[in-house]
C-alpha atoms as a PDB file:
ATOM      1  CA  UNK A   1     -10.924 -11.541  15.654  1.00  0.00           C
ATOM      2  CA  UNK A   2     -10.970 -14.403  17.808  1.00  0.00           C
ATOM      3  CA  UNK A   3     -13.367 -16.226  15.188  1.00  0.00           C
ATOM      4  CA  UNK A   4     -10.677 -15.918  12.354  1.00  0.00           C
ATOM      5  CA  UNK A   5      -8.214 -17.610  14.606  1.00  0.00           C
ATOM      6  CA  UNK A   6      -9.948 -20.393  15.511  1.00  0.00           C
ATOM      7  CA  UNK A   7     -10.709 -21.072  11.757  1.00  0.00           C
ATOM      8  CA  UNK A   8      -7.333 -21.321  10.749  1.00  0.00           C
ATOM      9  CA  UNK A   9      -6.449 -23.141  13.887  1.00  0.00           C
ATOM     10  CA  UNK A  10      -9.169 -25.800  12.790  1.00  0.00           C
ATOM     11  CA  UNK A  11      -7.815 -25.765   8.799  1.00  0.00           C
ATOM     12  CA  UNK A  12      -4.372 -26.531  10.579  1.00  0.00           C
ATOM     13  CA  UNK A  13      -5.403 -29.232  13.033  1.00  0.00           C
ATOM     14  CA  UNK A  14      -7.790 -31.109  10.222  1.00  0.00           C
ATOM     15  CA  UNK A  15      -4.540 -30.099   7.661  1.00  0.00           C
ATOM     16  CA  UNK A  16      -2.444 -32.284  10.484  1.00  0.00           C
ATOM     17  CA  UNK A  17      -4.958 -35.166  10.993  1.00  0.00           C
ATOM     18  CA  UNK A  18      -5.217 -35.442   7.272  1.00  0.00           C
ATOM     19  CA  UNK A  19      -1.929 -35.741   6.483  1.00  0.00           C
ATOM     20  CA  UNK A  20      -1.213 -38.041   9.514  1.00  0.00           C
ATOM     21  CA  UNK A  21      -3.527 -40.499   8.219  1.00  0.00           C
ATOM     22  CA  UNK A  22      -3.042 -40.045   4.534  1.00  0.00           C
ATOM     23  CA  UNK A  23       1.349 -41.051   5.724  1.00  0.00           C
ATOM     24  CA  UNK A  24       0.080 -43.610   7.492  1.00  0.00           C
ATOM     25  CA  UNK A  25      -2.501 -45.240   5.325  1.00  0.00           C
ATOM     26  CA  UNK A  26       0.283 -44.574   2.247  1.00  0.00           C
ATOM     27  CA  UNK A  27       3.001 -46.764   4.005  1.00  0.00           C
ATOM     28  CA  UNK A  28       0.598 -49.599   4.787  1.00  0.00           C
ATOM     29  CA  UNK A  29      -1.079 -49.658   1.430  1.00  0.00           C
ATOM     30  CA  UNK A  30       1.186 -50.056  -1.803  1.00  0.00           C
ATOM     31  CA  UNK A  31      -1.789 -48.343  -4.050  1.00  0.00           C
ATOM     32  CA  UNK A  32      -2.086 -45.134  -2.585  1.00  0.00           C
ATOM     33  CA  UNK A  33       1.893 -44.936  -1.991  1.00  0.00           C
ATOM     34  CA  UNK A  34       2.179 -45.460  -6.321  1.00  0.00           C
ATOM     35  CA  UNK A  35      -0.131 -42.570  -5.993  1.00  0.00           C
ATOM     36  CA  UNK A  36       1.564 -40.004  -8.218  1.00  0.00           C
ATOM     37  CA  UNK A  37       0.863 -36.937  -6.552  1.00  0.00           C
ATOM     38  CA  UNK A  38       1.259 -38.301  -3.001  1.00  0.00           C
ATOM     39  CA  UNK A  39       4.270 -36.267  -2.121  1.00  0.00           C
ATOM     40  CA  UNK A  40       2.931 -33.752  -3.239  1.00  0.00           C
ATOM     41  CA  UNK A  41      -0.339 -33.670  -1.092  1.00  0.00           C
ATOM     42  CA  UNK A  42       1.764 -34.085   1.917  1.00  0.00           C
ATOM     43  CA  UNK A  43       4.127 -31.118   1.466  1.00  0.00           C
ATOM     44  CA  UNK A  44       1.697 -29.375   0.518  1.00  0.00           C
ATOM     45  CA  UNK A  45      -0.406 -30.507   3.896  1.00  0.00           C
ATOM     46  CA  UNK A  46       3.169 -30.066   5.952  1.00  0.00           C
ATOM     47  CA  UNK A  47       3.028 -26.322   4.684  1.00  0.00           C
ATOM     48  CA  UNK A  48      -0.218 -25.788   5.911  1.00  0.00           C
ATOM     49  CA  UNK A  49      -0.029 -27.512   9.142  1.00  0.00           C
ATOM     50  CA  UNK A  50       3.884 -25.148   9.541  1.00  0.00           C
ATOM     51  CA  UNK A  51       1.612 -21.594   8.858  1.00  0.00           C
ATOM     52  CA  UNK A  52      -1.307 -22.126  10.869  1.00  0.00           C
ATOM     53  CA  UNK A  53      -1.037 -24.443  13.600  1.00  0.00           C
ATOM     54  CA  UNK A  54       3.111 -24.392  14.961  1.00  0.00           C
ATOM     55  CA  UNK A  55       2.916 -22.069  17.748  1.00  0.00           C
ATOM     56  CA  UNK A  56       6.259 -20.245  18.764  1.00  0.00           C
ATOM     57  CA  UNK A  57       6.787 -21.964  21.790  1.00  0.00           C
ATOM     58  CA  UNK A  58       6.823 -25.283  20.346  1.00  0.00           C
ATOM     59  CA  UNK A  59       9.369 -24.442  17.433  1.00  0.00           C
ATOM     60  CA  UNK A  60      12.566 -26.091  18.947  1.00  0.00           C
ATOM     61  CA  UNK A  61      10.657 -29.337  20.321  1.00  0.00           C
ATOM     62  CA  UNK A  62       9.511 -29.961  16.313  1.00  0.00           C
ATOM     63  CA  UNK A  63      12.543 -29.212  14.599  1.00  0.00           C
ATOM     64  CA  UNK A  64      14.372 -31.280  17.068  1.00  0.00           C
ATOM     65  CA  UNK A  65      11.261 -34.493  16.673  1.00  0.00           C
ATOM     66  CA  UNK A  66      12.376 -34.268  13.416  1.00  0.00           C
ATOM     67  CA  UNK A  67      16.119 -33.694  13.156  1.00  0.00           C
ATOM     68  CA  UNK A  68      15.525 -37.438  15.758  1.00  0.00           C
ATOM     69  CA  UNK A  69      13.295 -39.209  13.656  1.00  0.00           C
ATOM     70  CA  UNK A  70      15.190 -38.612  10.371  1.00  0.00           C
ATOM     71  CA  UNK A  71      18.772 -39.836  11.838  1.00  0.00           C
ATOM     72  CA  UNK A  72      17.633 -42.219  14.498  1.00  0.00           C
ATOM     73  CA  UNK A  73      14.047 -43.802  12.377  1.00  0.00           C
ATOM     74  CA  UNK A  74      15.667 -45.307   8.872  1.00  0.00           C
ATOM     75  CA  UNK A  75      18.746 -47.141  10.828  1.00  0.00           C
ATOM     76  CA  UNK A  76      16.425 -48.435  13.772  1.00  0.00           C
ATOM     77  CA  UNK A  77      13.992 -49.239  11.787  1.00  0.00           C
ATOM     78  CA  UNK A  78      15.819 -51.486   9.392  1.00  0.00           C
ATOM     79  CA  UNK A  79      16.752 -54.015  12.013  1.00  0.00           C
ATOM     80  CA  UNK A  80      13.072 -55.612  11.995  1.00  0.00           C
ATOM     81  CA  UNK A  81      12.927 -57.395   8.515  1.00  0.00           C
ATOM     82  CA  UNK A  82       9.013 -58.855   9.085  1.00  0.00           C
ATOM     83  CA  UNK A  83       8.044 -55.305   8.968  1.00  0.00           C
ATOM     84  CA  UNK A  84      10.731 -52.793   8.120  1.00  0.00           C
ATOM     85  CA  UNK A  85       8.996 -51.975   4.622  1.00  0.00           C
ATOM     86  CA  UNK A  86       6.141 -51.008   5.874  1.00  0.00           C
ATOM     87  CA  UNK A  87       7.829 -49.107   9.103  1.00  0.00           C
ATOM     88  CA  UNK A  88       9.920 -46.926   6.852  1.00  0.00           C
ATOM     89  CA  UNK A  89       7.520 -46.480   4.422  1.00  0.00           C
ATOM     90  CA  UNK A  90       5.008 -44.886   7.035  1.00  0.00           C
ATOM     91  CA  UNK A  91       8.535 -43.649   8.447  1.00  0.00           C
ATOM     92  CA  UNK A  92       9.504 -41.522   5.179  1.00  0.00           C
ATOM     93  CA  UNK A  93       5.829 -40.298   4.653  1.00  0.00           C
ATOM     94  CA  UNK A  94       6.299 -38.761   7.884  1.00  0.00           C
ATOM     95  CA  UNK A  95       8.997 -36.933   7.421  1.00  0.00           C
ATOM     96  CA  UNK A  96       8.154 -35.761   4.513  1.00  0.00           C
ATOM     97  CA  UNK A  97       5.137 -34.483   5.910  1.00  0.00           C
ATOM     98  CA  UNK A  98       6.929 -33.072   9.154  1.00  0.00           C
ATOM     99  CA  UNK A  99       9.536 -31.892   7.395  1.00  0.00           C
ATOM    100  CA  UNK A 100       7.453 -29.116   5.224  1.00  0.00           C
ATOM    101  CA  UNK A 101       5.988 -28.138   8.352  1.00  0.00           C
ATOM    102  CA  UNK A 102       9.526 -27.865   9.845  1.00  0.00           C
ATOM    103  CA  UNK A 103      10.884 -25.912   7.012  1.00  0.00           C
ATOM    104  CA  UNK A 104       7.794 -23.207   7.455  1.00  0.00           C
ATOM    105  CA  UNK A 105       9.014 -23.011  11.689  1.00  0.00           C
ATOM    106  CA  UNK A 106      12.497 -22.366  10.369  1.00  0.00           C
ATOM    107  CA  UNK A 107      12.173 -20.059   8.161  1.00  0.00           C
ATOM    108  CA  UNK A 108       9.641 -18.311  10.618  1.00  0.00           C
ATOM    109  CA  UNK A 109      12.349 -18.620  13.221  1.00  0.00           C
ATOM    110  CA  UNK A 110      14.772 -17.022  11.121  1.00  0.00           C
ATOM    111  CA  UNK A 111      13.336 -14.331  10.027  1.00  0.00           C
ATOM    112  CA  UNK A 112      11.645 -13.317  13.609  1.00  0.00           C
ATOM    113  CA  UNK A 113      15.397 -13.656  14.978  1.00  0.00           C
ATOM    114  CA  UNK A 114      16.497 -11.351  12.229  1.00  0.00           C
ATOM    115  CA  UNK A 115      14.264  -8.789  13.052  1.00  0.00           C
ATOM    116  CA  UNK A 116      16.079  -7.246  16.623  1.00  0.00           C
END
C-alpha cells in the first residue's frame, strides 16, 4: 500500500514541477505562450497536482496563496513597465495552473465538510 502512495505522490510532485516550469518558460518565451493548447496542458497539470499531491492540512494556506496572488499580482505587477509583460505573463500562467489545483482542494473541502 505504501508503494501505490508514493507513486502518485511522485506523478503529483513531477505533475507540479512540470507545470511550474512549463508557466514559467511560457511567460518568458512568446512561442510556447502562442502554443494553442497551452492552457490546456496546465489545467490539466493543476488537476493533477489538486488530486494527488494537496494534502488536507495545507488546503487553506493554497486557496488563500491564490485568492493573494490573483488580487494583489496583476495590479503590483503592472507598476514595472521594463518587465511587466513578461511578469504577468508568467503571473497568469500561474494562476491558471494554481487555480485548477485550487478548484480540486475546494471541491474536496466541500464535499468532506458536507459529509458530518
Amino acid at each position: 500500500m505504501a508503494k501505490k502512495k508514493d507513486n502518485t505522490m511522485m506523478i503529483g510532485k513531477y505533475a507540479y514541477i512540470i507545470g511550474l516550469l512549463l508557466a514559467v518558460v511560457a511567460g518568458l518565451v512568446p512561442a510556447v505562450a502562442g502554443y494553442t493548447y497551452l492552457a490546456l496542458i496546465l489545467v490539466v497539470l493543476g488537476l493533477i497536482v489538486g488530486f494527488m499531491n494537496i494534502l488536507e492540512k495545507n488546503v487553506v494556506t493554497l486557496l488563500l496563496g491564490l485568492l493573494a496572488l490573483t488580487i494583489v499580482g496583476n495590479a503590483t505587477l503592472s507598476v514595472i513597465p521594463a518587465v511587466n509583460t513578461y511578469l504577468i505573463a508568467i503571473l497568469q500562467n500561474i494562476i491558471l495552473f494554481a487555480g485548477a489545483a485550487a478548484f480540486v482542494v475546494a471541491i474536496k473541502a466541500v464535499l468532506t465538510t458536507t459529509k458530518a
